[in-house]
Protein backbone atom coordinates (compact mmCIF):
# COMPACT_ATOMS: atom_id res chain seq x y z
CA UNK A 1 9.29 -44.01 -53.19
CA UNK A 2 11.43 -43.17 -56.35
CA UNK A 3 12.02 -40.41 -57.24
CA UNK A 4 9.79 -40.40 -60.61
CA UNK A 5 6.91 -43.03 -61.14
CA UNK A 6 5.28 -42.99 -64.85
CA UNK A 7 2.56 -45.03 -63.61
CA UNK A 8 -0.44 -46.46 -66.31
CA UNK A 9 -3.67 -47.51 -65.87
CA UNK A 10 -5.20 -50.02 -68.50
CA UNK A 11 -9.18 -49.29 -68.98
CA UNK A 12 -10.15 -51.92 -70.85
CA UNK A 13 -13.62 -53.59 -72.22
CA UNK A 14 -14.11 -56.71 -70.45
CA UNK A 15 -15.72 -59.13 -72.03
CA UNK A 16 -18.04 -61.44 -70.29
CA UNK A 17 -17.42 -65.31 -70.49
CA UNK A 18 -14.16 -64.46 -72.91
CA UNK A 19 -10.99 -64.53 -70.23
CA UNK A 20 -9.45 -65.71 -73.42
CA UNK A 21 -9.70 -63.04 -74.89
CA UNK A 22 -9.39 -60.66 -72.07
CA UNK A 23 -6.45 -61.96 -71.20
CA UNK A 24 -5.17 -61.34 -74.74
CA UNK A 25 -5.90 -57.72 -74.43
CA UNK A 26 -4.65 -57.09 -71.41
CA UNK A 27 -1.36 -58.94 -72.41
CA UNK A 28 -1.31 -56.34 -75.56
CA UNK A 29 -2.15 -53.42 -73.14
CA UNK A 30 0.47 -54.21 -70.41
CA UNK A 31 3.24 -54.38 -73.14
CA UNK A 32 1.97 -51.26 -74.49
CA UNK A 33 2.33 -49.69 -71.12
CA UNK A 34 5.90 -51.01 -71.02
CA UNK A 35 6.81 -49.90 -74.02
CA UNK A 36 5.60 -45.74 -73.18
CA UNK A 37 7.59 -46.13 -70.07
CA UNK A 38 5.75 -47.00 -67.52
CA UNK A 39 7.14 -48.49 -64.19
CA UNK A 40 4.03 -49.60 -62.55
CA UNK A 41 0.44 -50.42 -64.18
CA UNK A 42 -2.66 -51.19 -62.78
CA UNK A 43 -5.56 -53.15 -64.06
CA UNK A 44 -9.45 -52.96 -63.51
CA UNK A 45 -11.74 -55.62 -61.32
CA UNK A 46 -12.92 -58.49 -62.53
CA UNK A 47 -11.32 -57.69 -65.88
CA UNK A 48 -10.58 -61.52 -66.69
CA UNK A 49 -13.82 -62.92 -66.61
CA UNK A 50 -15.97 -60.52 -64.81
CA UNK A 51 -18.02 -61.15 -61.94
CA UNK A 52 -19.12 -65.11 -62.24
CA UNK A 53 -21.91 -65.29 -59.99
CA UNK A 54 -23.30 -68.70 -61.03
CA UNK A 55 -21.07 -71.80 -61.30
CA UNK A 56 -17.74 -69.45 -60.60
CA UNK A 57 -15.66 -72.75 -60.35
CA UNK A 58 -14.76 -73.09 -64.25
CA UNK A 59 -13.30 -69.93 -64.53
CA UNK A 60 -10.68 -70.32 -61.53
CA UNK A 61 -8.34 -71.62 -63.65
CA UNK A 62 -7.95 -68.94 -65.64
CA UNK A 63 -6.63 -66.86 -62.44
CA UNK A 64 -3.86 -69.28 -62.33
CA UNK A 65 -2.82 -68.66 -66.43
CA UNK A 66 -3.29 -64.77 -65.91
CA UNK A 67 -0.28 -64.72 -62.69
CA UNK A 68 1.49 -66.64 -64.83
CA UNK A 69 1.56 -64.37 -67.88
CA UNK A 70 1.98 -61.32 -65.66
CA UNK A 71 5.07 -62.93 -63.50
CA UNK A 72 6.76 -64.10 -67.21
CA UNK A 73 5.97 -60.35 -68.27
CA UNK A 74 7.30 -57.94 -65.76
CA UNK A 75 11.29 -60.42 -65.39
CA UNK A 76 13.47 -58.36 -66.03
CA UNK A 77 11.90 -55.45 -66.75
CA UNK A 78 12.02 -53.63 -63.49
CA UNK A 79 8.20 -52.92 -63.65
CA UNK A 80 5.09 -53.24 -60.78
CA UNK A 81 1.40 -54.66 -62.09
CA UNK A 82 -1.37 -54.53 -59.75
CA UNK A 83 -3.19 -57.26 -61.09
CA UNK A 84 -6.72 -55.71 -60.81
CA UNK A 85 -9.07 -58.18 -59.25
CA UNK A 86 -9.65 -62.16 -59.83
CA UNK A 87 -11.32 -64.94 -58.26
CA UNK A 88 -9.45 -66.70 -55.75
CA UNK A 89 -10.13 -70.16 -54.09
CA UNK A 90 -9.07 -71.28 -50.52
CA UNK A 91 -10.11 -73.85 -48.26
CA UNK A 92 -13.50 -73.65 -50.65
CA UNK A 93 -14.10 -70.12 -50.20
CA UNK A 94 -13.50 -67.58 -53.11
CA UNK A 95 -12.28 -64.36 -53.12
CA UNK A 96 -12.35 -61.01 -55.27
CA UNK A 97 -8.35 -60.67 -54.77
CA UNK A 98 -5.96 -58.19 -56.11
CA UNK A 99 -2.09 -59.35 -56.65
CA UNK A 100 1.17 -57.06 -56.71
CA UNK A 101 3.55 -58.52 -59.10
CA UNK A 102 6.71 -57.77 -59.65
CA UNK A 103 10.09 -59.31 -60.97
CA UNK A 104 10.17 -61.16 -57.78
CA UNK A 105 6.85 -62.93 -58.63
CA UNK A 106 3.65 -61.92 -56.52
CA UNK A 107 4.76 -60.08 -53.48
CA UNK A 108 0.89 -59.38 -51.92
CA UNK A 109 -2.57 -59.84 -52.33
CA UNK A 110 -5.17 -58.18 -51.07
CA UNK A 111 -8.69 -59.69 -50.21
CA UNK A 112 -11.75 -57.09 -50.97
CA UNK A 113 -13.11 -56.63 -47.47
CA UNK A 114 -16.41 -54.80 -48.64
CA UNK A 115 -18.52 -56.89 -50.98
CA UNK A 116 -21.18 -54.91 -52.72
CA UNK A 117 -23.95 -57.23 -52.02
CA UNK A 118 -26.71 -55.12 -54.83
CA UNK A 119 -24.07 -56.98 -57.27
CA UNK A 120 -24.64 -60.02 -55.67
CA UNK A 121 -21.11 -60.59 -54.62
CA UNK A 122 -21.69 -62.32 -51.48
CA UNK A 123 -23.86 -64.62 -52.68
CA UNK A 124 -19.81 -65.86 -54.27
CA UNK A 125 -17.50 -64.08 -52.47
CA UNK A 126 -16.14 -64.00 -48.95
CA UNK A 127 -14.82 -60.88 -47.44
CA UNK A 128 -11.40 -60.35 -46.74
CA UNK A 129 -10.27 -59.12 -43.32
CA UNK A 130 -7.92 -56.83 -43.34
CA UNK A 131 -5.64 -53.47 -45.25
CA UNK A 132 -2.18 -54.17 -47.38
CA UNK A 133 0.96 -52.55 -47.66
CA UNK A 134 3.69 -53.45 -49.57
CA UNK A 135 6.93 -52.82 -50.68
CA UNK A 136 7.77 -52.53 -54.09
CA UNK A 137 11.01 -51.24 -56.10
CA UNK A 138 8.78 -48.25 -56.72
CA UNK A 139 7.92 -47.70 -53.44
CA UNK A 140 5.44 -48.37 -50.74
CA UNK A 141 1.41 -49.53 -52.47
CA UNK A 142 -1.56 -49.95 -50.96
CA UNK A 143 -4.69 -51.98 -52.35
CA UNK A 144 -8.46 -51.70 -52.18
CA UNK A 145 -11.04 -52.61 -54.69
CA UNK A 146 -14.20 -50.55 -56.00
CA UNK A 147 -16.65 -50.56 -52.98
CA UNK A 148 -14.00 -50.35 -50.68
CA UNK A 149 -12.82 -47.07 -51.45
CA UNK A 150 -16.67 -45.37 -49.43
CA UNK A 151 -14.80 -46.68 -46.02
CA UNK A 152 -12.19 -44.56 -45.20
CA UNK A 153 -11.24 -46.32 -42.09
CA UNK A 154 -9.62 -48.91 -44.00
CA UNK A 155 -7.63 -46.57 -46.00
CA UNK A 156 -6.56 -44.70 -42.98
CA UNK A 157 -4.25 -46.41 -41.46
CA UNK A 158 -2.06 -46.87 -44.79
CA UNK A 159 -0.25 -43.86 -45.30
CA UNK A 160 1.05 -44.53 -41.31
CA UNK A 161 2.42 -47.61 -42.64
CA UNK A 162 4.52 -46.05 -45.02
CA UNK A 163 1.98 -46.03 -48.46
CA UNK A 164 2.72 -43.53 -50.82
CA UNK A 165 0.43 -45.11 -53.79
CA UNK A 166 -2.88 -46.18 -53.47
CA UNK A 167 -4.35 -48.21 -56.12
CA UNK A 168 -7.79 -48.99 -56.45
CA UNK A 169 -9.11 -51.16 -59.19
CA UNK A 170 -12.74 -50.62 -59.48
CA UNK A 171 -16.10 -51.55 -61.22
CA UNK A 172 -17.78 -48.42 -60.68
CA UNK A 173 -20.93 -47.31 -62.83
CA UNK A 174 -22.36 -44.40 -64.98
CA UNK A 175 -25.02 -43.62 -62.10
CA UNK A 176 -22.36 -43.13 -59.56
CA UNK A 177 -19.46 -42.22 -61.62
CA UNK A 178 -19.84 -38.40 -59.38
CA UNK A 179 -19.02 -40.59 -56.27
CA UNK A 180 -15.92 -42.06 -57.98
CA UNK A 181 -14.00 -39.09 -58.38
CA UNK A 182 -15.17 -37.19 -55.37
CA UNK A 183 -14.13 -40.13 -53.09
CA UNK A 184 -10.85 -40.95 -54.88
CA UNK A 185 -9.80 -37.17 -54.72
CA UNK A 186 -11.09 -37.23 -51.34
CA UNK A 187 -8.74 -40.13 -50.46
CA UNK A 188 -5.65 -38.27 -51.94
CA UNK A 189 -5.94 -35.38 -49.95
CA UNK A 190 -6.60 -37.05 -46.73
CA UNK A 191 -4.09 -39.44 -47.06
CA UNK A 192 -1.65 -37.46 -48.98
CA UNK A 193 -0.79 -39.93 -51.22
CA UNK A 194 -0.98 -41.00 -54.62
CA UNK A 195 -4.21 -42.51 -55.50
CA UNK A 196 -4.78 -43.99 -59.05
CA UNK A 197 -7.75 -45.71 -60.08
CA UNK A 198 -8.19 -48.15 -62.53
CA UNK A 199 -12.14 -48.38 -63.75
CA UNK A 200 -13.61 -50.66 -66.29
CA UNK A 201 -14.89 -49.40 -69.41
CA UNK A 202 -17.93 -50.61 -71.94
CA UNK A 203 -21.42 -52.62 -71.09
CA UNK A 204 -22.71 -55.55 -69.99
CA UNK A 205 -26.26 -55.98 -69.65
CA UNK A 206 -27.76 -53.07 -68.17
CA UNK A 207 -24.74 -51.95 -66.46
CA UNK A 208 -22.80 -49.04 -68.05
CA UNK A 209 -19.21 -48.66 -66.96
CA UNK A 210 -18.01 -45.10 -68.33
CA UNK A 211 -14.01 -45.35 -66.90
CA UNK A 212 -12.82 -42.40 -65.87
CA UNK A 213 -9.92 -44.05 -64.50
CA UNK A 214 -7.91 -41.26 -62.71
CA UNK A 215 -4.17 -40.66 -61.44
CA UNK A 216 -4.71 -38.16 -59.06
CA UNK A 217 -1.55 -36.65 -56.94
CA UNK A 218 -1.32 -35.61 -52.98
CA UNK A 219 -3.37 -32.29 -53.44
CA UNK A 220 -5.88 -33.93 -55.24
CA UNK A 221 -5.26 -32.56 -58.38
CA UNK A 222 -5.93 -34.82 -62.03
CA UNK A 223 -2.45 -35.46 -63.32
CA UNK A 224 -4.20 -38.34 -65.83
CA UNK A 225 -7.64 -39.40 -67.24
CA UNK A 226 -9.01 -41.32 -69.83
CA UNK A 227 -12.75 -41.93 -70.86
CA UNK A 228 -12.39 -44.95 -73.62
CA UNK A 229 -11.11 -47.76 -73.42
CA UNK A 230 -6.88 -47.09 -73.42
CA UNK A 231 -4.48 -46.21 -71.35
CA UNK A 232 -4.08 -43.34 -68.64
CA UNK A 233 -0.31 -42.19 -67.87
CA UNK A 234 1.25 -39.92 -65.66
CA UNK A 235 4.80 -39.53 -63.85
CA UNK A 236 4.26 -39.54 -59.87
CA UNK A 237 6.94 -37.13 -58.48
CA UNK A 238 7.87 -37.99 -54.73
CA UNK A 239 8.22 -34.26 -54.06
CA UNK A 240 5.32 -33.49 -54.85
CA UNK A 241 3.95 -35.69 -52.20
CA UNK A 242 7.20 -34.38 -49.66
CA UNK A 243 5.44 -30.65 -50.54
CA UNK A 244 1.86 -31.47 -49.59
CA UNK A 245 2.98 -32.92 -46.25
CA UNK A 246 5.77 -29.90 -45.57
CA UNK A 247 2.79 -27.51 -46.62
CA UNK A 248 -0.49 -29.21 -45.14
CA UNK A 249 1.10 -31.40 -42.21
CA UNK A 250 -1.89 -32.85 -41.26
CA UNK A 251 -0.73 -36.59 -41.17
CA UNK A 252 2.04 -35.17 -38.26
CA UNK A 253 -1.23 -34.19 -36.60
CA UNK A 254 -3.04 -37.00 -36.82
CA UNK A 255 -4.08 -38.96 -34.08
CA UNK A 256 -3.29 -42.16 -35.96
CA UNK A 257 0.49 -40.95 -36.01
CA UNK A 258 2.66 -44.20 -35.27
CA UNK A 259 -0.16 -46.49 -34.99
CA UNK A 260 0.72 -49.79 -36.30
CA UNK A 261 -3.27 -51.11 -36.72
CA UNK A 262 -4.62 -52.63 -39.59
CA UNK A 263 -7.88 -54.15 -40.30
């Protein structure tokens, strides 16, 4: 990991059956990110067309035009995007799939392995099948998304691969809003990384998203929050992660030490 990390987190509105326009904003937002220094930015799930849970086959496309703006963005600048979430199609099965992005073009994706079936997503979605790590100029990231973050066996074996920033791009409601900070801190602390995550903000129907996206650093502590739609910034300082792990050296303990297991 560098040194320093000013890492942002772009809570934005999504707009159901707009990716136009989402797209728009999210081009607006990443340049604004840029622009107050950030090195690495992540975005929410779903946030180019939301979750399409009827007829999802239209809106593919637009997965296609959003990598595209984000590889065109981030050449030559030096700077990581953790694409959120977006529908993916293989082999006729479609995914809720984060990208890493980078000025070498996508570097990873990550399938969501737990699909939150009172949502509905399996009735679109397959499940993905396994934990990513990846190396970035910035360091070492790992991916999950929203309902992935209750299962802390898939985390687990991340920061034994070398992950030093979690991200987890989330949909996460008003009614459970409690959960999403206890479990992200939670995460942090056990993992001793950083953990940032990136929640959507505004309505749809009768689900309330509230953000409270949060940057949250080895000890657990809130370096960054924001509760409307903007963005959230923070610098991630590699020592402080190198202190929690001198002082607390409970990864050394673990019985995972070394393992090489994913999911």
């Amino acid at each position: 990991m560098k040194e320093k990390v000013c890492a942002a987190l772009l809570q934005m509105e999504v707009v159901k059956g707009n990716p136009g326009l989402n797209l728009a904003k999210a081009s607006a937002m990443l340049d604004k990110a840029y622009r107050m220094g950030a090195g690495l930015a992540v975005l929410p799930e779903m946030w180019l067309t939301d979750f399409v849970l009827k007829d999802p086959y239209p809106s593919l496309p637009w997965t296609e035009k959003a990598l595209n703006m984000m590889t065109s963005f981030v050449r030559n600048k030096g700077m990581v995007i953790v694409a959120g979430s977006m529908m993916e199609e293989e082999n006729g099965r479609i995914y809720n799939t984060s990208y890493v992005v980078s000025s070498e073009g996508i570097v990873a994706k990550y399938r969501k392995v737990h699909l939150f079936e009172p949502m509905g997503e399996l009735r679109v979605f397959s499940p993905g099948s396994r934990s990513m790590a990846v190396e970035t100029p910035l360091g070492k990231l790992g991916v999950v998304i929203c309902y992935d973050l209750r299962f802390p066996e898939l985390i687990r074996p991340l920061p034994f691969q070398g992950v030093e920033i979690l991200c987890v791009p989330a949909q996460w409601p008003v009614q459970r809003i409690t959960h999403w900070e206890i479990l992200l801190r939670a995460r942090a602390v056990e993992n001793q990384v950083f953990v940032l995550g990136c929640n959507r903000w505004g309505q749809t129907g009768p689900y309330n998203f509230p953000g409270h996206s949060l940057i949250i650093d080895p000890f657990g502590q809130i370096l960054a929050t924001t509760k409307e739609e903007g963005i959230a910034l923070a610098t991630l300082e590699k020592r402080t992660m190198e202190e929690c792990r001198s002082q607390i050296p409970s990864l050394r303990d673990s019985a995972l030490q070394g393992e090489k297991a994913t999911l």
